[in-house]
N, C-alpha and C. Protein backbone atom coordinates (compact mmCIF):
# COMPACT_ATOMS: atom_id res chain seq x y z
N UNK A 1 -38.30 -42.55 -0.33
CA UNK A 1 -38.54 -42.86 -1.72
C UNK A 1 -40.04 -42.83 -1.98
N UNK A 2 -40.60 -42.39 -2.87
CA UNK A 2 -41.88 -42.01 -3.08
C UNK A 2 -41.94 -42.31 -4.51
N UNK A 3 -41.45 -42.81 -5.43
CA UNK A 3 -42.06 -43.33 -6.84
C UNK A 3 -42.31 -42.51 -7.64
N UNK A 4 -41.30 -41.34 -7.67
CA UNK A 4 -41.84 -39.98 -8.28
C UNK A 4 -40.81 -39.61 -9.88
N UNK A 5 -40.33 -40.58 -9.85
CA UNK A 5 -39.30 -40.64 -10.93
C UNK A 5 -39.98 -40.79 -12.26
N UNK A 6 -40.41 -39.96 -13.67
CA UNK A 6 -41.08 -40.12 -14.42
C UNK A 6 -40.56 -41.25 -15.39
N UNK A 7 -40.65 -43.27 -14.88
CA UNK A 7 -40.92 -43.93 -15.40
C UNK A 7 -42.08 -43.96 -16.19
N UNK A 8 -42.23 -44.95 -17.56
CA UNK A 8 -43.33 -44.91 -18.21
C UNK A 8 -44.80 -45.62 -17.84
N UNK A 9 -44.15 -46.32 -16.56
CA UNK A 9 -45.55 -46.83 -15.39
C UNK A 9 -45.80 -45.35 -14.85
N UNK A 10 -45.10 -44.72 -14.44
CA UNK A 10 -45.42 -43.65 -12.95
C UNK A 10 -46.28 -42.48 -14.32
N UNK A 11 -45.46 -42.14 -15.51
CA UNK A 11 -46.26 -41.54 -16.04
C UNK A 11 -47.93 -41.75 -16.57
N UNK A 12 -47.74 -43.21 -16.96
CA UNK A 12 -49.19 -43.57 -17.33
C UNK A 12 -49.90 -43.64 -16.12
N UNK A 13 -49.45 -44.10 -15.14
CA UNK A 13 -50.52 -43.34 -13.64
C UNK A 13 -51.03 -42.19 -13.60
N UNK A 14 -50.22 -41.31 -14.06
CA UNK A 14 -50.60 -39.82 -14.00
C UNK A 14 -51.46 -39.24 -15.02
N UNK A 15 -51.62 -40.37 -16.21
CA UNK A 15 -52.58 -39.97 -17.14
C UNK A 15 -51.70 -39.95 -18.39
N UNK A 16 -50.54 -39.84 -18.21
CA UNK A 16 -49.66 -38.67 -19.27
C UNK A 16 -48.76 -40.24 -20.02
N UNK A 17 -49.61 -39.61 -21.28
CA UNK A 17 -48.68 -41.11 -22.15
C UNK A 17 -47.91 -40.34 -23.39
N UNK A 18 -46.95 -40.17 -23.30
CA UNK A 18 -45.76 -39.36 -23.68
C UNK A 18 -45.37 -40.54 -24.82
N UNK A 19 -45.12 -41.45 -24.70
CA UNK A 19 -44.62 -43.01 -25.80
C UNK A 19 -45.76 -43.64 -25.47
N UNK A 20 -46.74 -43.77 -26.36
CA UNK A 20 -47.24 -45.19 -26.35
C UNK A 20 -46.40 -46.02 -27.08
N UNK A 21 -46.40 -47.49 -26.45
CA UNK A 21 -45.86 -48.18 -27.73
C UNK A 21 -44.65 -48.33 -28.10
N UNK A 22 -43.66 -47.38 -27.40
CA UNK A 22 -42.29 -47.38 -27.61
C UNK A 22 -41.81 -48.43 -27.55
N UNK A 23 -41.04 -48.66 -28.89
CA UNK A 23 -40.16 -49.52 -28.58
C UNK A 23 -39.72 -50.80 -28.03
N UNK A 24 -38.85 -50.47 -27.04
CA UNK A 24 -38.35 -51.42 -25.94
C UNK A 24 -39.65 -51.77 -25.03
N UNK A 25 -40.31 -51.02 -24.65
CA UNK A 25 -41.16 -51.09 -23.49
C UNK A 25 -42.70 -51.43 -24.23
N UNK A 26 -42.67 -51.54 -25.54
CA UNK A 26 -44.27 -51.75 -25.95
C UNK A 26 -45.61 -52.60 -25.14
N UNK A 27 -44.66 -53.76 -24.41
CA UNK A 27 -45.80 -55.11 -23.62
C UNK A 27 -45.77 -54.35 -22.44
N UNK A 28 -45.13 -53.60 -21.80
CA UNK A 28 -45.35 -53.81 -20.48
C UNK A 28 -45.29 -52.11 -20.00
N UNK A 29 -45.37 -52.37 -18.56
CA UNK A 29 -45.59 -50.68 -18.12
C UNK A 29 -44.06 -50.85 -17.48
N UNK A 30 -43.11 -50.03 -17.55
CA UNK A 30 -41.59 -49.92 -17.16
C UNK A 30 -42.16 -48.92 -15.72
N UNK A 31 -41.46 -50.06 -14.62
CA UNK A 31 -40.96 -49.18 -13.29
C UNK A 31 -40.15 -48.82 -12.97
N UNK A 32 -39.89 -48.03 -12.17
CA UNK A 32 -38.57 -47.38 -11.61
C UNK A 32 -37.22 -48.38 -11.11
N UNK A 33 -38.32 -49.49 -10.88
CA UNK A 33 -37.33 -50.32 -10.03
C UNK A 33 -36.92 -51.15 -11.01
N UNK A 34 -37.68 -51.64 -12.72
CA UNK A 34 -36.76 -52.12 -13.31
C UNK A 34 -36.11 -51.35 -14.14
N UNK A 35 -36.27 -50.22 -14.68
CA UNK A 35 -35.85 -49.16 -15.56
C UNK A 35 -34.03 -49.19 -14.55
N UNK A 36 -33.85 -49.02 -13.38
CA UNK A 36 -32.70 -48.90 -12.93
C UNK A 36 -32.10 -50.29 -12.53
N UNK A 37 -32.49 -51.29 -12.51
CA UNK A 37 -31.87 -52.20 -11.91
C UNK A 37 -32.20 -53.52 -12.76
N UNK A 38 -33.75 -53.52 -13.26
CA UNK A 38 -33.63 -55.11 -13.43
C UNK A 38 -33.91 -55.60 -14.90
N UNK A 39 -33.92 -54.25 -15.81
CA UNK A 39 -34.04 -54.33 -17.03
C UNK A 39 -32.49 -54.70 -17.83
N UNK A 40 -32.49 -55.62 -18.83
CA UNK A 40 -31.21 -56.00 -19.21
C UNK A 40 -29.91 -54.97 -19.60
N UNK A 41 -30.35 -53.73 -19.83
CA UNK A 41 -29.27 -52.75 -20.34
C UNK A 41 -28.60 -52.36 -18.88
N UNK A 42 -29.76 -52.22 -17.79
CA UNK A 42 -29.43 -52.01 -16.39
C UNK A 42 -28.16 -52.88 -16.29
N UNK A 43 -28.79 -54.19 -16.10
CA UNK A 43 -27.86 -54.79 -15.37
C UNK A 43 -26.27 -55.16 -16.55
N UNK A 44 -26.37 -54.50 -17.97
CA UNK A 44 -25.05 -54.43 -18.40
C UNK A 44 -23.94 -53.79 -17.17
N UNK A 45 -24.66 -52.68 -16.59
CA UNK A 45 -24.02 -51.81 -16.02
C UNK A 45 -23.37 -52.27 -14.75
N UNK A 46 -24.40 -53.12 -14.35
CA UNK A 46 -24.01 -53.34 -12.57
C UNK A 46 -23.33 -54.46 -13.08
N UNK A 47 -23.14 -55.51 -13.78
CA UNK A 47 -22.16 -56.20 -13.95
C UNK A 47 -20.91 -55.60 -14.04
N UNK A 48 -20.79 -54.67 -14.05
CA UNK A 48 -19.06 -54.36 -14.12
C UNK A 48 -18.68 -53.31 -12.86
N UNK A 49 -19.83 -53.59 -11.66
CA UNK A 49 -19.47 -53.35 -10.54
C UNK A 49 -19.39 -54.18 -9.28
N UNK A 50 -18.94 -53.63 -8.65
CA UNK A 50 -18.27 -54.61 -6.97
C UNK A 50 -19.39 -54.97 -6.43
N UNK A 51 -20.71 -54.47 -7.16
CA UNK A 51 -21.87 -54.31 -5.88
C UNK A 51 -22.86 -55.94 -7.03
N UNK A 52 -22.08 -56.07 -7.64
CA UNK A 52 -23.04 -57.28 -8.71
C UNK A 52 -23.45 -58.17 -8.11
N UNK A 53 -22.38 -58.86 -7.23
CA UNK A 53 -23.17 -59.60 -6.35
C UNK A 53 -24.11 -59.67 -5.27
N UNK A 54 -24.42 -58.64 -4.68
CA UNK A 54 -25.28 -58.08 -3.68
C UNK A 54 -26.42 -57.65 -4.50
N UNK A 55 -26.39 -57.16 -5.22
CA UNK A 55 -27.57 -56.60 -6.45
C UNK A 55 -28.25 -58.11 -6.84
N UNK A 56 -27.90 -59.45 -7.09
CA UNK A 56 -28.19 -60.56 -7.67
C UNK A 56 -28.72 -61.28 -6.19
N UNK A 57 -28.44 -60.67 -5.08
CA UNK A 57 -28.55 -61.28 -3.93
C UNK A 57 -30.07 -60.92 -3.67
N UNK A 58 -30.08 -59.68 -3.92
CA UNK A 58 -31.23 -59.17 -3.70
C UNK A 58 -32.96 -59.83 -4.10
N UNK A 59 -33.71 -59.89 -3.08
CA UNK A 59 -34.74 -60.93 -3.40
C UNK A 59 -36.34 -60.38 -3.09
N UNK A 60 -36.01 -58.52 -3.17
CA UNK A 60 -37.20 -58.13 -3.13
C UNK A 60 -38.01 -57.68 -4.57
N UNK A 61 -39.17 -56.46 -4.09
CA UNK A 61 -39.91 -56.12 -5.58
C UNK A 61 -39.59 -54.74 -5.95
N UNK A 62 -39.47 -54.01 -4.62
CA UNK A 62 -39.50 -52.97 -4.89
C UNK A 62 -38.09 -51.93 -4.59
N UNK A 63 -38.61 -51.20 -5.21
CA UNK A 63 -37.04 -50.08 -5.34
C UNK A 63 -36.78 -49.38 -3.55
N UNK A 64 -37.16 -49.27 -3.16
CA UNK A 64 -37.26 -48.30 -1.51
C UNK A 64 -36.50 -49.85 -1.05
N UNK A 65 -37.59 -51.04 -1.35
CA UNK A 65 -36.76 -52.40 -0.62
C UNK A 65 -35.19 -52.77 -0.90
N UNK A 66 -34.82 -51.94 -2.31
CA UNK A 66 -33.75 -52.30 -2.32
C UNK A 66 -32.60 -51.67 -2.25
N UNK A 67 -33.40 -50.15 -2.15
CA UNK A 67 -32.17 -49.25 -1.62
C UNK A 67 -32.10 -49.62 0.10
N UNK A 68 -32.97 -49.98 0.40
CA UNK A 68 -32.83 -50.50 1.91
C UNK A 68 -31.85 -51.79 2.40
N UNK A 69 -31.98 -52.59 1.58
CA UNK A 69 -31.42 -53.40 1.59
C UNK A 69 -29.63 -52.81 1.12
N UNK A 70 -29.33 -52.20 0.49
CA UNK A 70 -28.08 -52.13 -0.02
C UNK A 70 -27.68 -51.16 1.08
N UNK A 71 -28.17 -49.88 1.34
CA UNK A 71 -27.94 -49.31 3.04
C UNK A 71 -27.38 -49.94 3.50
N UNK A 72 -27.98 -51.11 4.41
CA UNK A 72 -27.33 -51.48 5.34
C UNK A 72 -26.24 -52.08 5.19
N UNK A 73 -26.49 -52.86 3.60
CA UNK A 73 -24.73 -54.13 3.73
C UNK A 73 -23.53 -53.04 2.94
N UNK A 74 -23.74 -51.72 2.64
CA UNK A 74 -22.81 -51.24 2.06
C UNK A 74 -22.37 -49.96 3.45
N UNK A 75 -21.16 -49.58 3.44
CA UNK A 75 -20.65 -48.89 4.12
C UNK A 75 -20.94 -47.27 2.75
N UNK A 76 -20.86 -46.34 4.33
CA UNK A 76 -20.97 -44.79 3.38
C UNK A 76 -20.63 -44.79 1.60
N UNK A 77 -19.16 -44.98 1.67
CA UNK A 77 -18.80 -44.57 0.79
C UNK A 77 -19.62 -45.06 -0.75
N UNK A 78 -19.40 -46.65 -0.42
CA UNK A 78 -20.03 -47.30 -1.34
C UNK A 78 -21.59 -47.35 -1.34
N UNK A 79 -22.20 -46.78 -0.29
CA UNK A 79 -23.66 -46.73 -0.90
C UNK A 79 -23.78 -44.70 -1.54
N UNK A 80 -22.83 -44.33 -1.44
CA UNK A 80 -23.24 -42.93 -2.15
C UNK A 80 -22.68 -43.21 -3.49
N UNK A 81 -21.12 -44.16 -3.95
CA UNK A 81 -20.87 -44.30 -4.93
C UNK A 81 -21.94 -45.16 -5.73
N UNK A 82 -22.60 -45.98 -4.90
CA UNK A 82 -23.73 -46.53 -5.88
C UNK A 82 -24.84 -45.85 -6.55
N UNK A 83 -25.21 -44.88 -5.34
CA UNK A 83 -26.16 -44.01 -5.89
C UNK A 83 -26.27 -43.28 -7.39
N UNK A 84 -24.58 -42.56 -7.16
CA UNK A 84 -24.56 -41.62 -8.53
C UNK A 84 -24.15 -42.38 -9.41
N UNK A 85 -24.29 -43.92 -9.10
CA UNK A 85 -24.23 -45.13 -10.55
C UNK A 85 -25.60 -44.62 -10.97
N UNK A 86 -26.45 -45.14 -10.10
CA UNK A 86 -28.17 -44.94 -10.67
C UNK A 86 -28.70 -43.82 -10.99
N UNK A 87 -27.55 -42.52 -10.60
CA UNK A 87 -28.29 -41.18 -11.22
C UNK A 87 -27.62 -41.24 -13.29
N UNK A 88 -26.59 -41.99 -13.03
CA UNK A 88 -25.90 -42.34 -14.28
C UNK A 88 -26.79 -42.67 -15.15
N UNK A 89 -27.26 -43.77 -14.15
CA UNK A 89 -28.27 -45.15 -15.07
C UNK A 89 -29.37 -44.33 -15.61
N UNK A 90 -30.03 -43.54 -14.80
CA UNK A 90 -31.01 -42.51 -14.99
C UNK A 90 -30.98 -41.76 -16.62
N UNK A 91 -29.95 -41.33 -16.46
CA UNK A 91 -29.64 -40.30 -17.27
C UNK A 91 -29.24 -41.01 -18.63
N UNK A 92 -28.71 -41.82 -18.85
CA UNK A 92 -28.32 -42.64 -19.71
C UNK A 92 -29.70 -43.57 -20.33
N UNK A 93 -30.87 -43.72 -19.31
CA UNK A 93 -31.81 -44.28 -19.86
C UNK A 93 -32.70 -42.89 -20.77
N UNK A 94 -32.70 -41.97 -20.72
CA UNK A 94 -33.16 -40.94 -20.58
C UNK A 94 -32.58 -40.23 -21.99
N UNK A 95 -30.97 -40.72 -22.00
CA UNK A 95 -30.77 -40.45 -23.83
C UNK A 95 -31.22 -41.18 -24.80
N UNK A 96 -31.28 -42.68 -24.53
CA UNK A 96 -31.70 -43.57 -25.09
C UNK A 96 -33.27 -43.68 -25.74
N UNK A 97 -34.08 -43.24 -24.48
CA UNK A 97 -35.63 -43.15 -25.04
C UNK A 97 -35.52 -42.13 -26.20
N UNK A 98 -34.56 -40.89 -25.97
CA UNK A 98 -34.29 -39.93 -26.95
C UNK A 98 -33.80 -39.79 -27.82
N UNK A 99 -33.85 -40.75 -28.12
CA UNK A 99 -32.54 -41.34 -29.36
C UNK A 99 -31.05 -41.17 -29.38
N UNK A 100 -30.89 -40.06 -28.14
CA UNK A 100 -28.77 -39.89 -28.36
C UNK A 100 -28.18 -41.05 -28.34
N UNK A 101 -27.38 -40.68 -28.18
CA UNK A 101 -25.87 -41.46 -28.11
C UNK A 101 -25.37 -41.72 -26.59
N UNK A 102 -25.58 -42.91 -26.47
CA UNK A 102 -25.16 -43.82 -25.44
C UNK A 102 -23.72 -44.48 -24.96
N UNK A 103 -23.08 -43.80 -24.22
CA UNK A 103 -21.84 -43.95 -23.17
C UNK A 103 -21.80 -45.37 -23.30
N UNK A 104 -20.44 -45.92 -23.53
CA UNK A 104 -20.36 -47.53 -23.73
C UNK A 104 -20.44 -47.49 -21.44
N UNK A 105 -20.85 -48.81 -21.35
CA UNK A 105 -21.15 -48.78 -19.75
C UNK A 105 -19.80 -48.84 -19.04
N UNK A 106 -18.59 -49.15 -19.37
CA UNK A 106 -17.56 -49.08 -18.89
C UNK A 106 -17.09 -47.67 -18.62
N UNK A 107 -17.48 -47.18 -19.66
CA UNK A 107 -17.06 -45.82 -19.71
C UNK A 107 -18.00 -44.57 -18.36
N UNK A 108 -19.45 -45.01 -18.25
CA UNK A 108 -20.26 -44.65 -17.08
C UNK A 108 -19.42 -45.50 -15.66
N UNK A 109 -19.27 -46.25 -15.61
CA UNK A 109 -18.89 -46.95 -14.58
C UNK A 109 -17.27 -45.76 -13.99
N UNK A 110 -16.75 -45.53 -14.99
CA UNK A 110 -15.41 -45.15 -14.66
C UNK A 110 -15.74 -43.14 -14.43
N UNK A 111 -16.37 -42.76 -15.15
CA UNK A 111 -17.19 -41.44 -14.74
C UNK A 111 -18.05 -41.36 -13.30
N UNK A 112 -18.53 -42.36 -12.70
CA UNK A 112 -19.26 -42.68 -11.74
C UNK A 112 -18.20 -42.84 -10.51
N UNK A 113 -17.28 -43.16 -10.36
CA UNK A 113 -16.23 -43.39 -9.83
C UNK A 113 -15.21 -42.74 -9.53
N UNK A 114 -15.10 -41.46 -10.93
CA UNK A 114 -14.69 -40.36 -10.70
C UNK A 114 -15.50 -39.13 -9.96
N UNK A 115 -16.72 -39.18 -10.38
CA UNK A 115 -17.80 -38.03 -9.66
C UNK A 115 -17.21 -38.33 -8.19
């Protein structure tokens, strides 16, 4: 994991301010690690999965720490099904900055599950 995901922290590192000011994110610089996990729309999502409690268990800062952490206590299946939750989450954050139309999270959860 290398931090290469164009959050609106990783972009303003790079110089490149695409939203100032947006919105949701106006006070603060959005990371990768809360943009997927610890921002409140995030965790709509992981609440309506098996992994909610291990996700709430979790007591690090960073994103690499916590895909590390979920590695080990999840078996194959369920750490690849988690993954293409967060490519979900990704993508779904990604209409939103764009103004589309946003998948009720039940409905990602059950697409995620099917992938």
């Amino acid at each position: 994991y290398h931090d290469i995901l164009p959050s609106f922290g990783n972009l303003q590192k790079s110089g490149i301010n695409i939203f100032p000011g947006y919105g949701h994110y106006r006070n603060r610089i959005e990371s990768v690690w809360h943009a997927l996990v610890h921002c409140e729309i995030a965790k709509t999502y992981w609440g309506l999965t098996v992994w909610w409690h291990k996700i709430e268990s979790f007591r690090g800062e960073t994103m690499d720490e916590f895909l590390l952490f979920l590695f080990i206590l999840l078996d194959k299946h369920n750490f690849a099904a988690f993954c293409v939750v967060l490519w979900y989450l990704w993508y779904e954050r990604n209409k939103f900055i764009h103004k589309q139309v946003n998948k009720d999270p039940s409905a990602i959860i059950i697409d995620a599950r099917t992938f």
